[in-house]
C-alpha atoms as a PDB file:
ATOM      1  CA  UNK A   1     -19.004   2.043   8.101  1.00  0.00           C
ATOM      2  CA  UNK A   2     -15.765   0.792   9.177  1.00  0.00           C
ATOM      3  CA  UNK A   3     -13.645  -1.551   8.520  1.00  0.00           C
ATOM      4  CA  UNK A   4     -10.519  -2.426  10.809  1.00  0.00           C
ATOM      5  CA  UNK A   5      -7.077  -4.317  11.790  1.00  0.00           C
ATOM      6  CA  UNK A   6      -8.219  -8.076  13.028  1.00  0.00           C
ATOM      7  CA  UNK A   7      -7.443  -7.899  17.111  1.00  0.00           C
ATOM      8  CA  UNK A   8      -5.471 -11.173  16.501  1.00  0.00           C
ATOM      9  CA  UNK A   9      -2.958  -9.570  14.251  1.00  0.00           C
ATOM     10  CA  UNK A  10      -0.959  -7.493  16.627  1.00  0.00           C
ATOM     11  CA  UNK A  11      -1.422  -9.702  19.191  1.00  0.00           C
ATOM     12  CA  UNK A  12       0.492 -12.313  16.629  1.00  0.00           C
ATOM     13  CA  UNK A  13       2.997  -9.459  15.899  1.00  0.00           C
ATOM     14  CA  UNK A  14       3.776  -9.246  19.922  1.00  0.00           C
ATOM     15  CA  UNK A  15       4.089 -12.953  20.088  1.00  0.00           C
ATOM     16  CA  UNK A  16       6.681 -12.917  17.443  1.00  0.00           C
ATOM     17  CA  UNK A  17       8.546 -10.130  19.013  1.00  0.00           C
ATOM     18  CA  UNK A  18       8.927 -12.198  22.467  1.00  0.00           C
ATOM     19  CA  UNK A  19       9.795 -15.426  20.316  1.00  0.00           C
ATOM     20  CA  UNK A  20      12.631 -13.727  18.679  1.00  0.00           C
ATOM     21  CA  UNK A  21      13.841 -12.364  22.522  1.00  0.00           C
ATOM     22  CA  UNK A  22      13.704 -16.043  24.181  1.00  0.00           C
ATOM     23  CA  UNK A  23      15.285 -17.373  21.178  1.00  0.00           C
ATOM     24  CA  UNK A  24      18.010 -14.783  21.187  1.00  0.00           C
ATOM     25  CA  UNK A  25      18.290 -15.491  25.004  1.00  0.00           C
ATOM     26  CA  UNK A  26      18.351 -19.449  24.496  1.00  0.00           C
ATOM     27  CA  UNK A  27      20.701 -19.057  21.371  1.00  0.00           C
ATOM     28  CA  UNK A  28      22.389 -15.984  21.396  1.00  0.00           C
ATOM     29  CA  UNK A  29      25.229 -16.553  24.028  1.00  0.00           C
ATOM     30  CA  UNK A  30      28.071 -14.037  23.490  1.00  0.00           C
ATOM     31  CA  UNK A  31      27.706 -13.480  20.217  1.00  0.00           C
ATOM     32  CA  UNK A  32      26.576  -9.584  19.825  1.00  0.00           C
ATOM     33  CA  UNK A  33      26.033  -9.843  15.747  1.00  0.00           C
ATOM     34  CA  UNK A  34      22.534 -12.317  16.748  1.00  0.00           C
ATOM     35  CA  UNK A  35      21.551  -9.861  19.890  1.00  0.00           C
ATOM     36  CA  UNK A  36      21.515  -7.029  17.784  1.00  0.00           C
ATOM     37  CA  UNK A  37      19.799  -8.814  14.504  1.00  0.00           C
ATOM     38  CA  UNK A  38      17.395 -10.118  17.425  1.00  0.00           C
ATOM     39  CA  UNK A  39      17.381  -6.257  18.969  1.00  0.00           C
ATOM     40  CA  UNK A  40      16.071  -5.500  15.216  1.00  0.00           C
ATOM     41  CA  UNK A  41      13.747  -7.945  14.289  1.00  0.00           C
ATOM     42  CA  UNK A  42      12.068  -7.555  17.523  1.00  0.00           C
ATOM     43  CA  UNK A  43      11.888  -3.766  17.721  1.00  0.00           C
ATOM     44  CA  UNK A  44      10.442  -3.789  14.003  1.00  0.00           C
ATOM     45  CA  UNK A  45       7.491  -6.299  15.122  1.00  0.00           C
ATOM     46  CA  UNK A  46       6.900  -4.598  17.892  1.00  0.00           C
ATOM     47  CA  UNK A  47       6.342  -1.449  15.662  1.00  0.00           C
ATOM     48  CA  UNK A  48       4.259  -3.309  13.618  1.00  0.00           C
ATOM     49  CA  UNK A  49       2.134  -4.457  16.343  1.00  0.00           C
ATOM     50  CA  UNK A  50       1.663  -0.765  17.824  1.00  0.00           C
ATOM     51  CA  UNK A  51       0.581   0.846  14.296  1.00  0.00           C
ATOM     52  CA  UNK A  52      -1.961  -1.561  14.356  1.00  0.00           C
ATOM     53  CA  UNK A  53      -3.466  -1.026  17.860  1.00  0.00           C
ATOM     54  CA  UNK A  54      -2.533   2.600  17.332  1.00  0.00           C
ATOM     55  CA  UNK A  55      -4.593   3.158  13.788  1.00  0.00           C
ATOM     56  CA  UNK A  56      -6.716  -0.102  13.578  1.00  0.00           C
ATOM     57  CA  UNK A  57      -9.202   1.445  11.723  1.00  0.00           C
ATOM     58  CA  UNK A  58      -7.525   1.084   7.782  1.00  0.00           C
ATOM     59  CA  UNK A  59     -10.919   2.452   5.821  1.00  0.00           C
ATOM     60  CA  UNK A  60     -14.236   4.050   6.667  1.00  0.00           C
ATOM     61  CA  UNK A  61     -16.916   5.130   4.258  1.00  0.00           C
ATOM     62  CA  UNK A  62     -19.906   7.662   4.532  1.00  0.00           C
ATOM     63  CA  UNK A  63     -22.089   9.204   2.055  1.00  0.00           C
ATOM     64  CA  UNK A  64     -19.714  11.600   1.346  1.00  0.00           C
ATOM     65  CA  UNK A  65     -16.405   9.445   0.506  1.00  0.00           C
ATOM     66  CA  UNK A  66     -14.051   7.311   2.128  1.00  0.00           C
ATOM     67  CA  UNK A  67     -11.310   7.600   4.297  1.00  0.00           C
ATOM     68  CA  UNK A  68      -7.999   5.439   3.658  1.00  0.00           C
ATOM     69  CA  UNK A  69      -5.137   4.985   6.131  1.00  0.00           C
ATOM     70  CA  UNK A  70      -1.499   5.077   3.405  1.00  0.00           C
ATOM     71  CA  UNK A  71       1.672   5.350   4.509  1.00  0.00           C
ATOM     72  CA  UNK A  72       2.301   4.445   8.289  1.00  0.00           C
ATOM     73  CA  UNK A  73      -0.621   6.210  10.048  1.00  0.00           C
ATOM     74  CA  UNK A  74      -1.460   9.285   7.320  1.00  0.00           C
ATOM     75  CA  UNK A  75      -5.302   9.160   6.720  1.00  0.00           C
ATOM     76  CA  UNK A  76      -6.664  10.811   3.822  1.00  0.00           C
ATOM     77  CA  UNK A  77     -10.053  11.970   2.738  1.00  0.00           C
ATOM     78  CA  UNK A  78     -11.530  10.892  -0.881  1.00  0.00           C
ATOM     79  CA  UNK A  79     -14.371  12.313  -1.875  1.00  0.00           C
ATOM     80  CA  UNK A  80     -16.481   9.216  -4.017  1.00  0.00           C
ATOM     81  CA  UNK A  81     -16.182  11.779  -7.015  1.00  0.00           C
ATOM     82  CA  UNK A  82     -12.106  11.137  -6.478  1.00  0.00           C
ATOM     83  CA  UNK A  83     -12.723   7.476  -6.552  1.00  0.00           C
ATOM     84  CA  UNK A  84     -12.784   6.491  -9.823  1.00  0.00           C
ATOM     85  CA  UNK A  85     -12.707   2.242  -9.579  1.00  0.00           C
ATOM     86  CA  UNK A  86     -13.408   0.123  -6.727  1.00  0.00           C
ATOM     87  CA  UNK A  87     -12.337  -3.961  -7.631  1.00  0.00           C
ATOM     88  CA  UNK A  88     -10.985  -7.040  -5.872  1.00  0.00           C
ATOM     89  CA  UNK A  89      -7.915  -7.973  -7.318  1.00  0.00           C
ATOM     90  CA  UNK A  90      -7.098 -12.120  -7.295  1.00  0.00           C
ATOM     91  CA  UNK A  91      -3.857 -13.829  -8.106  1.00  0.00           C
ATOM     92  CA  UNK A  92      -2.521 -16.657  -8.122  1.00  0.00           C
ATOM     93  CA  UNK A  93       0.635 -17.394  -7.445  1.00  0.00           C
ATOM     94  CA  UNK A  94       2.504 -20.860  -6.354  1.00  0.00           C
ATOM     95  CA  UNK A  95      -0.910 -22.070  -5.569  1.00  0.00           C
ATOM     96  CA  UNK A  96      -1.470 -19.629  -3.242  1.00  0.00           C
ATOM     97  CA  UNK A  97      -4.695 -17.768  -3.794  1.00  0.00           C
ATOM     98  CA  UNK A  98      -5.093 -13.773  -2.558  1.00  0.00           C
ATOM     99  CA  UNK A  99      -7.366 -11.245  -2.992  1.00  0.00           C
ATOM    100  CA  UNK A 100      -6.909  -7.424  -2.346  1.00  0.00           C
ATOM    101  CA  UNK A 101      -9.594  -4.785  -2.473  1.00  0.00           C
ATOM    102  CA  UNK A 102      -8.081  -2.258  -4.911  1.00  0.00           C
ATOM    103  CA  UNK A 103      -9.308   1.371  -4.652  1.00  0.00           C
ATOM    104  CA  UNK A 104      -7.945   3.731  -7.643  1.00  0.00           C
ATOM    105  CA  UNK A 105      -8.085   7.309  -6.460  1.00  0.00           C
ATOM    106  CA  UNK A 106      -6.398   8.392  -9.861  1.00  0.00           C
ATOM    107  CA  UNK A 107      -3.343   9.673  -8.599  1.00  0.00           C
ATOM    108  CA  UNK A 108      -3.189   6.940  -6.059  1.00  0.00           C
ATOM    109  CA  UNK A 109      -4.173   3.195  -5.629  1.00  0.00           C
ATOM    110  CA  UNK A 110      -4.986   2.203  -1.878  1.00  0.00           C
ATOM    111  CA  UNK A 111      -4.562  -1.807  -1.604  1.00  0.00           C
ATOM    112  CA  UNK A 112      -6.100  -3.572   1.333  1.00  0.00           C
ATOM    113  CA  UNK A 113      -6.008  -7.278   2.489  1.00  0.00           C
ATOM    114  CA  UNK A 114      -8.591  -9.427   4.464  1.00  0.00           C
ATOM    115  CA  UNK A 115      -6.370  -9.111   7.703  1.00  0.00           C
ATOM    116  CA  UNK A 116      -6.247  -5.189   7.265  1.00  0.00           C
ATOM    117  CA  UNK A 117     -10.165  -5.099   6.667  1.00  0.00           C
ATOM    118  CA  UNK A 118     -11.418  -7.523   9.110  1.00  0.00           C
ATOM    119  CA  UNK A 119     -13.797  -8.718   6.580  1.00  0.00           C
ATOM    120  CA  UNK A 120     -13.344 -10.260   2.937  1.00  0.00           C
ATOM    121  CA  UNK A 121     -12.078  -7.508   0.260  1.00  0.00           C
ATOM    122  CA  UNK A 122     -15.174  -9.290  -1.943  1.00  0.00           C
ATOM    123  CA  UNK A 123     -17.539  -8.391   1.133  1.00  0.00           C
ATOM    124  CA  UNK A 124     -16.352  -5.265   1.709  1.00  0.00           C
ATOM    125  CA  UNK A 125     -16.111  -3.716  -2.306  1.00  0.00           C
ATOM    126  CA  UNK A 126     -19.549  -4.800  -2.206  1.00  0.00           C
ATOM    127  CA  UNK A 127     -19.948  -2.500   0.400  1.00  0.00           C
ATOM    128  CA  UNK A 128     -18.196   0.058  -1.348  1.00  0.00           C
ATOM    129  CA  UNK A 129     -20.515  -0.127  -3.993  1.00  0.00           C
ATOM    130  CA  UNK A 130     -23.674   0.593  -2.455  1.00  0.00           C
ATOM    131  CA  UNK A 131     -22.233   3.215  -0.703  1.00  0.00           C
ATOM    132  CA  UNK A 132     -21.353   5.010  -4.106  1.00  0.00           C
ATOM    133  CA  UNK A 133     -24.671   4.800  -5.580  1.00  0.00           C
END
């Protein structure tokens, strides 16, 4: 099983990245300071967008363990005996409600949102679960 980057999320990044352009373009005149914090901000989505068509897939699980992407594109190999806790974590904050599945590897905790997953963190620790037993 596999769970992956929504398609619409780098295709929001790229959309972003050409915003920032035409509004550097429409804005910027001679001024270099906005063409290069435009040159920045741009170049950074766009990196963002192209890690996510690059590595969409952020978890997978088997009957032997799970894989987790960390870091910008590393992908490492738990085994479930390595996985010691698998929750959703909910806060609250401003009255903004989010939820992250939470995997605790012991010497690492892997933390992975709905637009990461493709699927609800809920949903997908469920998942998780079954897969353990």
């Amino acid at each position: 099983m596999q769970w992956r980057v929504r398609p619409v999320l780098p295709v929001t990044k790229l959309i972003g990245a050409c915003a920032v352009v035409v509004l550097a373009v429409a804005f910027g005149g001679g001024d270099r300071i906005r063409w290069v914090l435009a040159a920045v901000v741009a170049g950074l989505l766009l990196a963002w967008a192209l890690r996510d068509v690059l590595v969409p897939v952020r978890l997978a699980a088997d009957a032997d363990g799970l894989t987790v992407v960390s870091g910008l594109a590393r992908r490492r190999r738990l085994s479930w005996s390595q996985v010691e806790r698998v929750r959703v974590d909910r806060t609250t904050r401003r009255g903004l409600r989010s939820e992250l599945l939470e995997i605790d590897a012991g010497d690492a905790i892997y933390l992975f949102g709905a637009h990461e997953l493709g699927a609800m963190p809920e949903d997908v620790a469920a998942e998780l679960t079954g897969w353990r037993a």
